[in-house]
Each structure stands twice: as structure tokens, then as C-alpha cells.
C-alpha atoms as a PDB file:
ATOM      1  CA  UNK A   1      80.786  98.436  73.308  1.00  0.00           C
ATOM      2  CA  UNK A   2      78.365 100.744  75.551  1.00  0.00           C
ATOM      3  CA  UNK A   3      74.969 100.010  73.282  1.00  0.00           C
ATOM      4  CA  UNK A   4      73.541  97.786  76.373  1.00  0.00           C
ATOM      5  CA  UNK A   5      74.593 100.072  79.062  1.00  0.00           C
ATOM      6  CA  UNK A   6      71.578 101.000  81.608  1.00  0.00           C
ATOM      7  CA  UNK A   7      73.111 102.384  84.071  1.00  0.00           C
ATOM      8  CA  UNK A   8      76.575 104.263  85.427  1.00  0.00           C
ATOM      9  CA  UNK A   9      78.508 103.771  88.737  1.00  0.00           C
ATOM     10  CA  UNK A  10      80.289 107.242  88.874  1.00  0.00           C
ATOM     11  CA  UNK A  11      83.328 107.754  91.389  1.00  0.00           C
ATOM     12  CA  UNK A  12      83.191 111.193  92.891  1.00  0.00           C
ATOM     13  CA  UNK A  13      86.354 112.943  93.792  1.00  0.00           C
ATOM     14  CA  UNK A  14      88.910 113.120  91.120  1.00  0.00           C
ATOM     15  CA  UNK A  15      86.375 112.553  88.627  1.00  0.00           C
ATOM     16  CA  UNK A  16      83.218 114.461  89.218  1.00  0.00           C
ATOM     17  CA  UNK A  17      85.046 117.394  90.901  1.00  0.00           C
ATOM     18  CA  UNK A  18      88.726 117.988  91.110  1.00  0.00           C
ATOM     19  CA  UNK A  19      91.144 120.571  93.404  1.00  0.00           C
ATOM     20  CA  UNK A  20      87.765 122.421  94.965  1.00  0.00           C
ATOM     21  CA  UNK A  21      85.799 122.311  91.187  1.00  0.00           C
ATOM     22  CA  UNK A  22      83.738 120.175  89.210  1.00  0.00           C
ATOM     23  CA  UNK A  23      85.531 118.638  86.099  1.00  0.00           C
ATOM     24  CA  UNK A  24      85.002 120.492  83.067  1.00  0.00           C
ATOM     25  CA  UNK A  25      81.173 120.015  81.672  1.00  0.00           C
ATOM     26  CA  UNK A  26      80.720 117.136  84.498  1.00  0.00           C
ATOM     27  CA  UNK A  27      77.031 118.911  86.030  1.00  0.00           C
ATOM     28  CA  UNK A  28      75.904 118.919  82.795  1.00  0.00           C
ATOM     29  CA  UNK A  29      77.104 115.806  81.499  1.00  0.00           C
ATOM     30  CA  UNK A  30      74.927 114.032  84.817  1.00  0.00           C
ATOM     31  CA  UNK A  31      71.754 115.622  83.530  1.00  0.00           C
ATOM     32  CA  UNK A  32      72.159 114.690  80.036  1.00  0.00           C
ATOM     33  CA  UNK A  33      73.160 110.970  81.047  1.00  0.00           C
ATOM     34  CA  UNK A  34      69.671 111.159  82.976  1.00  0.00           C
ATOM     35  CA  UNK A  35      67.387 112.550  79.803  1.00  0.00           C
ATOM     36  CA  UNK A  36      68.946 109.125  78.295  1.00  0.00           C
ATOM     37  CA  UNK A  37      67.342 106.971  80.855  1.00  0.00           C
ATOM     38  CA  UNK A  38      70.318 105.625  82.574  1.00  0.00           C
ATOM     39  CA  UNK A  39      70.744 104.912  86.021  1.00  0.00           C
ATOM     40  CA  UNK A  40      73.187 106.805  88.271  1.00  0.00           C
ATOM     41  CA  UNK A  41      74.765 105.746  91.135  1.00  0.00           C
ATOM     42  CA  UNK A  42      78.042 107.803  92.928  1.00  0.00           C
ATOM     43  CA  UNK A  43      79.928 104.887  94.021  1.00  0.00           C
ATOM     44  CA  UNK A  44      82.884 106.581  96.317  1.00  0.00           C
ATOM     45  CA  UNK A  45      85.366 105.542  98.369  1.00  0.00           C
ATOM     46  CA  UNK A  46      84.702 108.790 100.837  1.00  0.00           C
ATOM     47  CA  UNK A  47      85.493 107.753 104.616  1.00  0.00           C
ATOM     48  CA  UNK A  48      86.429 110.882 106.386  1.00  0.00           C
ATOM     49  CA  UNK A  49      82.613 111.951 106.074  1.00  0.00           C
ATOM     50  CA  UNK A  50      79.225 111.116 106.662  1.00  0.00           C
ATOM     51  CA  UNK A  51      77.008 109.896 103.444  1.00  0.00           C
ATOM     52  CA  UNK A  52      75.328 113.319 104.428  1.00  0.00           C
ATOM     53  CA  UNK A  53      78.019 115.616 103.721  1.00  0.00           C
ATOM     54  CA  UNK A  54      79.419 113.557 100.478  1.00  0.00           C
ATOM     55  CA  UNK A  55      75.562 113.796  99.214  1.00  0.00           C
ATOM     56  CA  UNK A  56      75.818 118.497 100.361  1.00  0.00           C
ATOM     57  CA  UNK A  57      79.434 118.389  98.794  1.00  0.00           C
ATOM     58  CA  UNK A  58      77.971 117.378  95.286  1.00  0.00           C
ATOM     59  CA  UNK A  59      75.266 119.518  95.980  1.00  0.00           C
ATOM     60  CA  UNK A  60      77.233 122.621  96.651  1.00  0.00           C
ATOM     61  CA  UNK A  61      78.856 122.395  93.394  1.00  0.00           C
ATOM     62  CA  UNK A  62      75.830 122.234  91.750  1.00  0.00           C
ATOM     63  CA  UNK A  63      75.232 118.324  90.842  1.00  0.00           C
ATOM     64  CA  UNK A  64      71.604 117.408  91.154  1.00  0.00           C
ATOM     65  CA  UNK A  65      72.040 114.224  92.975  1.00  0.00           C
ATOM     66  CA  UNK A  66      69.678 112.604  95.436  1.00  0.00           C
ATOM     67  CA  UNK A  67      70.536 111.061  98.787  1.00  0.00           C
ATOM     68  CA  UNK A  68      69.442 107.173  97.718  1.00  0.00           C
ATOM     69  CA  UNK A  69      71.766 107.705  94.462  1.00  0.00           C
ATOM     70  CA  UNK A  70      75.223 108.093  96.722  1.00  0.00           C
ATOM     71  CA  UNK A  71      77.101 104.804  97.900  1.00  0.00           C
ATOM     72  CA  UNK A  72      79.630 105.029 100.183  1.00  0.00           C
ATOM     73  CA  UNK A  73      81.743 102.880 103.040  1.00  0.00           C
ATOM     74  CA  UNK A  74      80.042 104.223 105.381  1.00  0.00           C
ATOM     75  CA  UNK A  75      76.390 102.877 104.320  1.00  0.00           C
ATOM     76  CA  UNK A  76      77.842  99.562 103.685  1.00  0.00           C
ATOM     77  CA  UNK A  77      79.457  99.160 107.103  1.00  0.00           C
ATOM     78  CA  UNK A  78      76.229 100.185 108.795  1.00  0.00           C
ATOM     79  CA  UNK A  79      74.578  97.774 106.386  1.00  0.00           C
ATOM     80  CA  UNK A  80      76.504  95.677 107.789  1.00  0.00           C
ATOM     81  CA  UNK A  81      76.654  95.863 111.423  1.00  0.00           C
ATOM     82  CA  UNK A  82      72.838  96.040 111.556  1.00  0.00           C
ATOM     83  CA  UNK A  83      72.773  92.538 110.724  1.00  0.00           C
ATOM     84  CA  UNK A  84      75.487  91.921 113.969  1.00  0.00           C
ATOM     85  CA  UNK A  85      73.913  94.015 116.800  1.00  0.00           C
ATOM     86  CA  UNK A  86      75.474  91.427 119.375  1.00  0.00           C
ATOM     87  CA  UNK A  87      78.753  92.190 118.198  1.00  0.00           C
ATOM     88  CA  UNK A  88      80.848  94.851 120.012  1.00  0.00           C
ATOM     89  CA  UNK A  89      83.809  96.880 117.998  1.00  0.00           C
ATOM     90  CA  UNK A  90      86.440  99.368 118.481  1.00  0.00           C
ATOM     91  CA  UNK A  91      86.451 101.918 115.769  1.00  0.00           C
ATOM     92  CA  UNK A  92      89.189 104.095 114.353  1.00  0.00           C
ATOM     93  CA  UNK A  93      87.780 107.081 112.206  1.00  0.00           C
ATOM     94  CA  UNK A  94      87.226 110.571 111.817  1.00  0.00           C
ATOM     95  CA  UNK A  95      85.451 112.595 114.727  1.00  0.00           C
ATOM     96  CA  UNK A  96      82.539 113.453 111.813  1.00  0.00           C
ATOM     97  CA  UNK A  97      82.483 109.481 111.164  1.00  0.00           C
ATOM     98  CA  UNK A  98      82.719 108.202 114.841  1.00  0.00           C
ATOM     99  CA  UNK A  99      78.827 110.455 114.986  1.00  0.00           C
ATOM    100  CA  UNK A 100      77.507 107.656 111.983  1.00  0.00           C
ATOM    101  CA  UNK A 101      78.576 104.506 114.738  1.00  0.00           C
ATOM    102  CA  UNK A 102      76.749 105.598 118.234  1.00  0.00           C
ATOM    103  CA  UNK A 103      73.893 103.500 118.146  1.00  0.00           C
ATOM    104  CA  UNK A 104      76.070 100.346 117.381  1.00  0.00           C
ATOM    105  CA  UNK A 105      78.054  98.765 120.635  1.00  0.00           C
ATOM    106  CA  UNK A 106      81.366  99.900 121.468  1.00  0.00           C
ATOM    107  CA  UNK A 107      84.471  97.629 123.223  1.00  0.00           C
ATOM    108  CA  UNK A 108      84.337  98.404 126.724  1.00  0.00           C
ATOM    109  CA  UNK A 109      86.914  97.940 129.620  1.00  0.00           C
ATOM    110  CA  UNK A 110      89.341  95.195 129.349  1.00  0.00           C
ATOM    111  CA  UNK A 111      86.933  93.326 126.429  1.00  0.00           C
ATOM    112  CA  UNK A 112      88.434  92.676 123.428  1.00  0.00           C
ATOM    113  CA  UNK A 113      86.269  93.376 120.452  1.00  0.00           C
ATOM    114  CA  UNK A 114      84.121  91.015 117.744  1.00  0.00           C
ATOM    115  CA  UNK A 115      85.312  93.532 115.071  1.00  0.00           C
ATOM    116  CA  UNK A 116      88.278  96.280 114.884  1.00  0.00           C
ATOM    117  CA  UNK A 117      86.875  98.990 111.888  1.00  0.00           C
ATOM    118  CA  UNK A 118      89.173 101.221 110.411  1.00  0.00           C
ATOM    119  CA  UNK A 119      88.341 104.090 108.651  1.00  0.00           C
ATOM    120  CA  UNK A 120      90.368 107.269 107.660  1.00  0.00           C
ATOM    121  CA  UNK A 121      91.439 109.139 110.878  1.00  0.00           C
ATOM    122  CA  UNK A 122      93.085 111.804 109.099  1.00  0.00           C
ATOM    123  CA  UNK A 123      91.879 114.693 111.872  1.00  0.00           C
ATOM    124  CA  UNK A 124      93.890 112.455 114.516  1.00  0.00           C
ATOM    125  CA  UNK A 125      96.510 110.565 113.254  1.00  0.00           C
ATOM    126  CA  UNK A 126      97.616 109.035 116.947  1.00  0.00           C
ATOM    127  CA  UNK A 127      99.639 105.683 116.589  1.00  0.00           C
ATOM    128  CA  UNK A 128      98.704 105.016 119.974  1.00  0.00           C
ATOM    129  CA  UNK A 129      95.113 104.138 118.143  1.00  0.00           C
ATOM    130  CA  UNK A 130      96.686 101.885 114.993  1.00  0.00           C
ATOM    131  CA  UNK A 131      98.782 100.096 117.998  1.00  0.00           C
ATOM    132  CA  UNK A 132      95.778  99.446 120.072  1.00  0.00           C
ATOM    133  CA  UNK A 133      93.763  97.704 116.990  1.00  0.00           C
ATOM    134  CA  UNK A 134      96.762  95.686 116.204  1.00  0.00           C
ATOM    135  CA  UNK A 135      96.856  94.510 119.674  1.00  0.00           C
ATOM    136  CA  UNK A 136      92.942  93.615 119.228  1.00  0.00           C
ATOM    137  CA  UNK A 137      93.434  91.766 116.278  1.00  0.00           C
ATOM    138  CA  UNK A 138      96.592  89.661 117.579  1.00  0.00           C
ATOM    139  CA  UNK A 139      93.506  88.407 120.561  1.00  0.00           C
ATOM    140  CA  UNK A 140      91.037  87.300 118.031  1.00  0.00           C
ATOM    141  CA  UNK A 141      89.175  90.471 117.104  1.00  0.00           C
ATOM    142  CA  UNK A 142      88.204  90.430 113.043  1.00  0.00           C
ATOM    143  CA  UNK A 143      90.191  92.824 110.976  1.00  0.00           C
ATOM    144  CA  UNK A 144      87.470  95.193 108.370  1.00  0.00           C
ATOM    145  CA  UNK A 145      88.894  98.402 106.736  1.00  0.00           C
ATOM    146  CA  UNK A 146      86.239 101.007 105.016  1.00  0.00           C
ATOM    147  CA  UNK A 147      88.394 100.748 101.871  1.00  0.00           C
ATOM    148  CA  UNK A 148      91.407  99.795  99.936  1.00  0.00           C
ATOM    149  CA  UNK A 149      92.736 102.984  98.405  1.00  0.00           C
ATOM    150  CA  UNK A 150      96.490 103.155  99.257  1.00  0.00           C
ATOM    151  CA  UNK A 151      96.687 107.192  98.772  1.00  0.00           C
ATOM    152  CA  UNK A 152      94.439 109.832  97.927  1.00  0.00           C
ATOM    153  CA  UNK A 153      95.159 113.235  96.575  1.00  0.00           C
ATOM    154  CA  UNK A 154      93.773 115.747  98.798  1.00  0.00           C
ATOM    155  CA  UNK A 155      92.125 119.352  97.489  1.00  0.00           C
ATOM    156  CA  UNK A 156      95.021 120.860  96.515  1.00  0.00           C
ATOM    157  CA  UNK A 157      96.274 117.263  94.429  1.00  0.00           C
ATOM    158  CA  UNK A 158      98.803 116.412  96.958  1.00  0.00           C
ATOM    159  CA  UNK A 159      99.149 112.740  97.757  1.00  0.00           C
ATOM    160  CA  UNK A 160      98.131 111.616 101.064  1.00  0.00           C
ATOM    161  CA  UNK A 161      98.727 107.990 102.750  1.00  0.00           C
ATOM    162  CA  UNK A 162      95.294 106.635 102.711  1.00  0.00           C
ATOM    163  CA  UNK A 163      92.965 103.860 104.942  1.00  0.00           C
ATOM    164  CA  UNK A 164      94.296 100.634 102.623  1.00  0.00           C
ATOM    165  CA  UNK A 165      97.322 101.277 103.718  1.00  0.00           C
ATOM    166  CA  UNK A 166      96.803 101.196 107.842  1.00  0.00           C
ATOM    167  CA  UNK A 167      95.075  98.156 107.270  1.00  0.00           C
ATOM    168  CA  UNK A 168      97.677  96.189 105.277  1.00  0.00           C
ATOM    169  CA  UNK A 169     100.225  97.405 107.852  1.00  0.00           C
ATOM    170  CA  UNK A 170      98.070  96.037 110.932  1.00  0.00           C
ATOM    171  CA  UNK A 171      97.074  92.884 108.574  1.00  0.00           C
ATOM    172  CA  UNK A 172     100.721  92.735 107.938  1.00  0.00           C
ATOM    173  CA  UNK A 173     101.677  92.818 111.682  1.00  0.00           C
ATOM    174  CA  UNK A 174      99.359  90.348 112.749  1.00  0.00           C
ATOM    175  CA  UNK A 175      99.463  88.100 110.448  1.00  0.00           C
ATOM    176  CA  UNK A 176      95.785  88.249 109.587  1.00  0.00           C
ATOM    177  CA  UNK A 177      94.007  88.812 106.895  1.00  0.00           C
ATOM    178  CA  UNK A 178      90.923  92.045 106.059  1.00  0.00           C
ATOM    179  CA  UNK A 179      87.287  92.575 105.285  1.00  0.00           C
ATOM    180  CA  UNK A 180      87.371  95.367 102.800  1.00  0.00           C
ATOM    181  CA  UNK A 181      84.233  97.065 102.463  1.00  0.00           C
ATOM    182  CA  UNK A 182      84.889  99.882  99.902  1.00  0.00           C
ATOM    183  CA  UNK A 183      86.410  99.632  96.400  1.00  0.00           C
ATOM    184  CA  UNK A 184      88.153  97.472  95.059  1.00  0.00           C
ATOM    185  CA  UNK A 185      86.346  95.068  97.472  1.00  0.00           C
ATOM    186  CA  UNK A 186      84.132  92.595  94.645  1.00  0.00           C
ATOM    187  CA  UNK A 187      81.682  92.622  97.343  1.00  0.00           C
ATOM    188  CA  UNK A 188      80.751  96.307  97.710  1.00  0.00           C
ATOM    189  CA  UNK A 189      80.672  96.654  93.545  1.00  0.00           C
ATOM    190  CA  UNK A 190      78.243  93.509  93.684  1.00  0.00           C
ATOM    191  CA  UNK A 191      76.344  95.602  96.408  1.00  0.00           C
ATOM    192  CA  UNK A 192      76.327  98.790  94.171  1.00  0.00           C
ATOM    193  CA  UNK A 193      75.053  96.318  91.141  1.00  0.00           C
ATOM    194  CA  UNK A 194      72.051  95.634  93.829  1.00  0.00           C
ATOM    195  CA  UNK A 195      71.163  99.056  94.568  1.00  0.00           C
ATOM    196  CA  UNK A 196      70.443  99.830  90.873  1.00  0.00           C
ATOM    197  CA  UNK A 197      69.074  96.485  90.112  1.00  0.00           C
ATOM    198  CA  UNK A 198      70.976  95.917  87.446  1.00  0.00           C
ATOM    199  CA  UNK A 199      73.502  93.136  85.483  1.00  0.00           C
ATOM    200  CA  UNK A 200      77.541  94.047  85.438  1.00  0.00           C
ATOM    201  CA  UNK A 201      76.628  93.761  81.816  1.00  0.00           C
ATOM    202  CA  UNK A 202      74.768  96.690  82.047  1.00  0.00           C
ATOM    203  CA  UNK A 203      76.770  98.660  84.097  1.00  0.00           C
ATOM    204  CA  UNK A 204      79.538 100.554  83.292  1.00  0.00           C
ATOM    205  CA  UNK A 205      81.884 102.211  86.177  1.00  0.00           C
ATOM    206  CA  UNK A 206      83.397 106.017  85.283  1.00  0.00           C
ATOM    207  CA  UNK A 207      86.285 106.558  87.535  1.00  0.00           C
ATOM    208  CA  UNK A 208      90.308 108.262  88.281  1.00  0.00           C
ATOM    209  CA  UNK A 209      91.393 105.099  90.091  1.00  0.00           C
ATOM    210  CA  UNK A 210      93.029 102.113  88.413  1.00  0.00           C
ATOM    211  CA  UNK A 211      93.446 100.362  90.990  1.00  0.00           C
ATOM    212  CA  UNK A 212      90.063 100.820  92.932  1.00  0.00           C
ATOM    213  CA  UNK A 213      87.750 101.982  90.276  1.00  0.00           C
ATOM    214  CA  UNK A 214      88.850  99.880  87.057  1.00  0.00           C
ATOM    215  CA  UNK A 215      90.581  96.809  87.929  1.00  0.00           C
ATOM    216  CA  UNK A 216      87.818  96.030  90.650  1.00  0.00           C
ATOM    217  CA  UNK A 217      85.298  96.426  88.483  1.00  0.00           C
ATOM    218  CA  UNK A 218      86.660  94.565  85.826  1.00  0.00           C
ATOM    219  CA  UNK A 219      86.918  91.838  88.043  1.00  0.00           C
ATOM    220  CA  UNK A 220      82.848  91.416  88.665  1.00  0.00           C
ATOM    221  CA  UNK A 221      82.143  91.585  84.730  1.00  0.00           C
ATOM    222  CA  UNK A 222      81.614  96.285  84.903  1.00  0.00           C
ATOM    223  CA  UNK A 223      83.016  97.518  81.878  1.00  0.00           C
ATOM    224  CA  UNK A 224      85.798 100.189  83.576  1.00  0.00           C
ATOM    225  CA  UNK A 225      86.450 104.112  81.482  1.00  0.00           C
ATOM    226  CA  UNK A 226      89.521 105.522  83.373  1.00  0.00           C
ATOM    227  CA  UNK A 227      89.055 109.387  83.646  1.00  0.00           C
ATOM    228  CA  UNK A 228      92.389 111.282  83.119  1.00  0.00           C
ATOM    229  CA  UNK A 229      91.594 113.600  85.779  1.00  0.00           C
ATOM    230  CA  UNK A 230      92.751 112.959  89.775  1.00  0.00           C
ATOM    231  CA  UNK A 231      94.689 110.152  89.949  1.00  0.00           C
ATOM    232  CA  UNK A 232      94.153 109.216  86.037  1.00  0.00           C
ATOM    233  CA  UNK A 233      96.191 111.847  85.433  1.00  0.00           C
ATOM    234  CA  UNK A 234      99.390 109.722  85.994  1.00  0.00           C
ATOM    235  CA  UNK A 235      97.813 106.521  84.789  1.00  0.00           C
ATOM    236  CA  UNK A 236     100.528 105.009  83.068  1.00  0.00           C
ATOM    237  CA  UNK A 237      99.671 101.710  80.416  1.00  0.00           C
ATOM    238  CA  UNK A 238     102.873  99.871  80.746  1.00  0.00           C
ATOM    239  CA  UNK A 239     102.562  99.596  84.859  1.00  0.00           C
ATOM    240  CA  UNK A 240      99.313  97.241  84.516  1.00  0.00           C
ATOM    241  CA  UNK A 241      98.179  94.053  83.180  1.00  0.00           C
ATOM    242  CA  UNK A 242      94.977  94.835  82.633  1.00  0.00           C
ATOM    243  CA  UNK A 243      93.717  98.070  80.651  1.00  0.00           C
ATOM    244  CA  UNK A 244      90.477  99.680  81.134  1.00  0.00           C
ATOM    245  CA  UNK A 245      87.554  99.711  78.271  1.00  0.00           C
ATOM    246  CA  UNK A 246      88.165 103.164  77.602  1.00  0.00           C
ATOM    247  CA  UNK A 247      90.331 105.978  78.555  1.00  0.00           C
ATOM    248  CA  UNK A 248      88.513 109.624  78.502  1.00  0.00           C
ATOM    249  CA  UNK A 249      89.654 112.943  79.317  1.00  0.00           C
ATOM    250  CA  UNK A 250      87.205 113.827  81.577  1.00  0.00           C
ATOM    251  CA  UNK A 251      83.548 112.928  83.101  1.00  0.00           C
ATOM    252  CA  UNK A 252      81.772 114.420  80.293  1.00  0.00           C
ATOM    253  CA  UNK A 253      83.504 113.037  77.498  1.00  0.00           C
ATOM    254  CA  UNK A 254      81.089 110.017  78.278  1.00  0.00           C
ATOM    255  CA  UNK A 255      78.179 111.246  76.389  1.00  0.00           C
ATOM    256  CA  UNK A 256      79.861 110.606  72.522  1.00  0.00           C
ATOM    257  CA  UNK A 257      80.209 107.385  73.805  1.00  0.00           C
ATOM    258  CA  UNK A 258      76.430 106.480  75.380  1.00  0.00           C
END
């Protein structure tokens, strides 16, 4: 199934590292997938944080990753709004996040926005700020989201209401519809496919999320190996359609397989 494979889209939390520690034999496991040749790219959902902190997270636990081998949300959206410097937004994200935005323009005054961006806003969850993109969308303003995830399980493996979920509410509300940059978007796994220069049918996608990680890779040709770590942990067969290519324990149970 994997003799073809050139290259690895990895998600981070949940699978790499898990409740404050790296999953067991996971460093390891990233060095011996690179004496193999293979191509490595950390494909996360992250969008409390800059790309620079996600890239010193890994770090601090001891992963030898580089800063042009993380892929995040945040990248994309810049990406993104580089090519649309003429456009003005309102953005809703952390104070950390709101630091990656500066140089692109800002809603001012009684303008209503080209774009409304919503990212997590965990350190200041005001409704006052949800309200006041809803109101921006209802006038015209385009709907994007960092990401689709509908929870996440914070450090300690609690659940937590995640970014998908504000923006299907607001979406909901105003009867609009959402660019979705992160996973499961098809778009930002055909970006990640770019930035290794590589064929889905190369590519193979390691991750804890059904929903984000497997089923939206599946869907652009990536062959998808749920981890039963984070979130895989309560994967469940009989409450999906589709199945992943192959169900692991953890990270490093990759290499029999590779």
C-alpha cells in the first residue's frame, strides 16, 4: 500500500506530542523517516499561535524540524492576503495571532470590510466580537475561517469548542457560506501537496483527526493512517462512512509500515 510513498504530511498536536509530551518513540521515528528519504511536512491546524512558536514548540520537545517544513493557517492566510493588498478586513484571533496581520489593512470607522477572518480567540472569548463579524457579513463582507476543526482537546485532553464551530454559527446566522483555509479545506491539502512538490499518490497524511486529517485527505487522492492518540483515541468505525488506510497506535508505529 505505502511502497510509492515519498513523502509524509504529519499533524502535530495529538499526534506528534500529546498532554505536554511527545508520543511514545515519535522524535525518533521523524529522524528515521528522514534516513529513508522521505519528505516531511507538519501540516497543523494550530491558530492560536504564530508559525514561529508552533515551529519552538516542536523544537522544545526535541523534534528536529525546520521552519520551511511547518504548514499552518496562519501561512496560508498570509499567502493569501498578499495577493489582496487592496482589500481591508476585520480580524478575530488571538492577541499572539493579531501580531502575524499588522502589515495587512484593517476595517476602519464605519467601513465595512472585503473580508471578516476568524481565527481561534480563545485568550478573549467576547461575543461582542462574533456579533460584530456577523453583522459584517450580513453587509456583504466575505466569510474565511483559519480552520474547520469543531473541538480540540487542550493540554490536559479536555475538549474545547474550537474555530469551525464560530464560523458555522456566523455562516449559519447569515445565511452565507465560508472560505476554510485549514484542514479539512481540499484547498490547503492541495497547497501542502505544493510545498513538497509532490503527487497525492505519493503522499501519505499521519494524523488524530478523522474528520480534519483523514476524511480531507482522502478526498484529494492522500492515503489517510489515523493515530489512536488525541482525538483517535475515541475514533469509533461504525460513526463513519469512510475508514482510513490504516489505523496505528501511535506516530512511530509508521516505520514497519514505510
Amino acid at each position: 500500500m505505502f511502497k510509492n510513498i515519498k513523502g509524509i504530511l504529519s499533524d502535530i498536536d495529538g499526534t506528534l506530542y500529546f498532554k505536554g509530551k511527545p508520543t511514545y518513540g515519535a522524535i525518533k521515528a521523524v529522524s528515521e523517516i528522514r534516513k529513508k528519504g522521505l519528505k516531511l511536512l507538519f501540516f497543523t491546524n494550530t491558530d492560536s499561535k504564530s508559525p514561529q512558536t508552533v515551529l519552538k514548540t516542536l523544537n522544545d520537545y526535541g523534534f528536529d524540524v525546520s521552519y520551511d517544513e511547518i504548514y499552518t493557517p496562519i501561512i496560508a492566510l498570509k499567502e493569501f492576503l498578499n495577493k489582496h493588498l487592496d482589500k481591508n478586513s476585520y480580524f478575530i484571533t488571538t492577541k499572539e495571532v493579531e501580531k502575524e496581520f499588522k502589515e495587512f489593512p484593517k476595517v476602519q470607522g464605519s467601513e465595512i470590510p472585503d473580508f471578516v477572518i476568524l481565527c481561534d480567540f480563545h485568550d478573549d472569548w467576547d461575543v461582542k466580537r462574533l456579533n460584530q463579524a456577523f453583522k459584517y457579513v450580513l453587509k456583504g463582507a466575505k466569510l474565511i475561517g483559519s480552520q474547520g476543526n469543531n473541538y480540540y482537546l487542550d493540554r490536559n485532553g479536555e475538549p474545547v469548542i474550537d474555530t469551525g464551530s464560530f464560523i458555522k454559527m456566523i455562516a449559519y446566522a447569515s445565511n452565507s457560506s465560508a472560505i476554510i483555509f485549514g484542514k479539512p479545506s481540499k484547498h490547503f491539502f492541495i497547497q501542502a501537496l505544493e510545498k513538497i512538490n509532490l503527487h497525492a499518490d505519493n503522499v501519505i497524511i499521519i494524523g488524530d483527526d478523522m474528520h480534519s486529517d483523514i476524511m480531507g485527505a482522502l478526498e484529494v487522492g492522500i492515503k489517510g493512517i489515523l493515530v489512536k492518540t488525541g482525538k483517535g483515541n475515541y475514533y469509533r468505525e461504525s460513526d463513519y462512512e469512510i475508514k482510513p488506510n490504516l489505523i496505528i497506535d501511535v506516530f512511530s508505529s509508521i516505520l514497519q509500515y514505510i
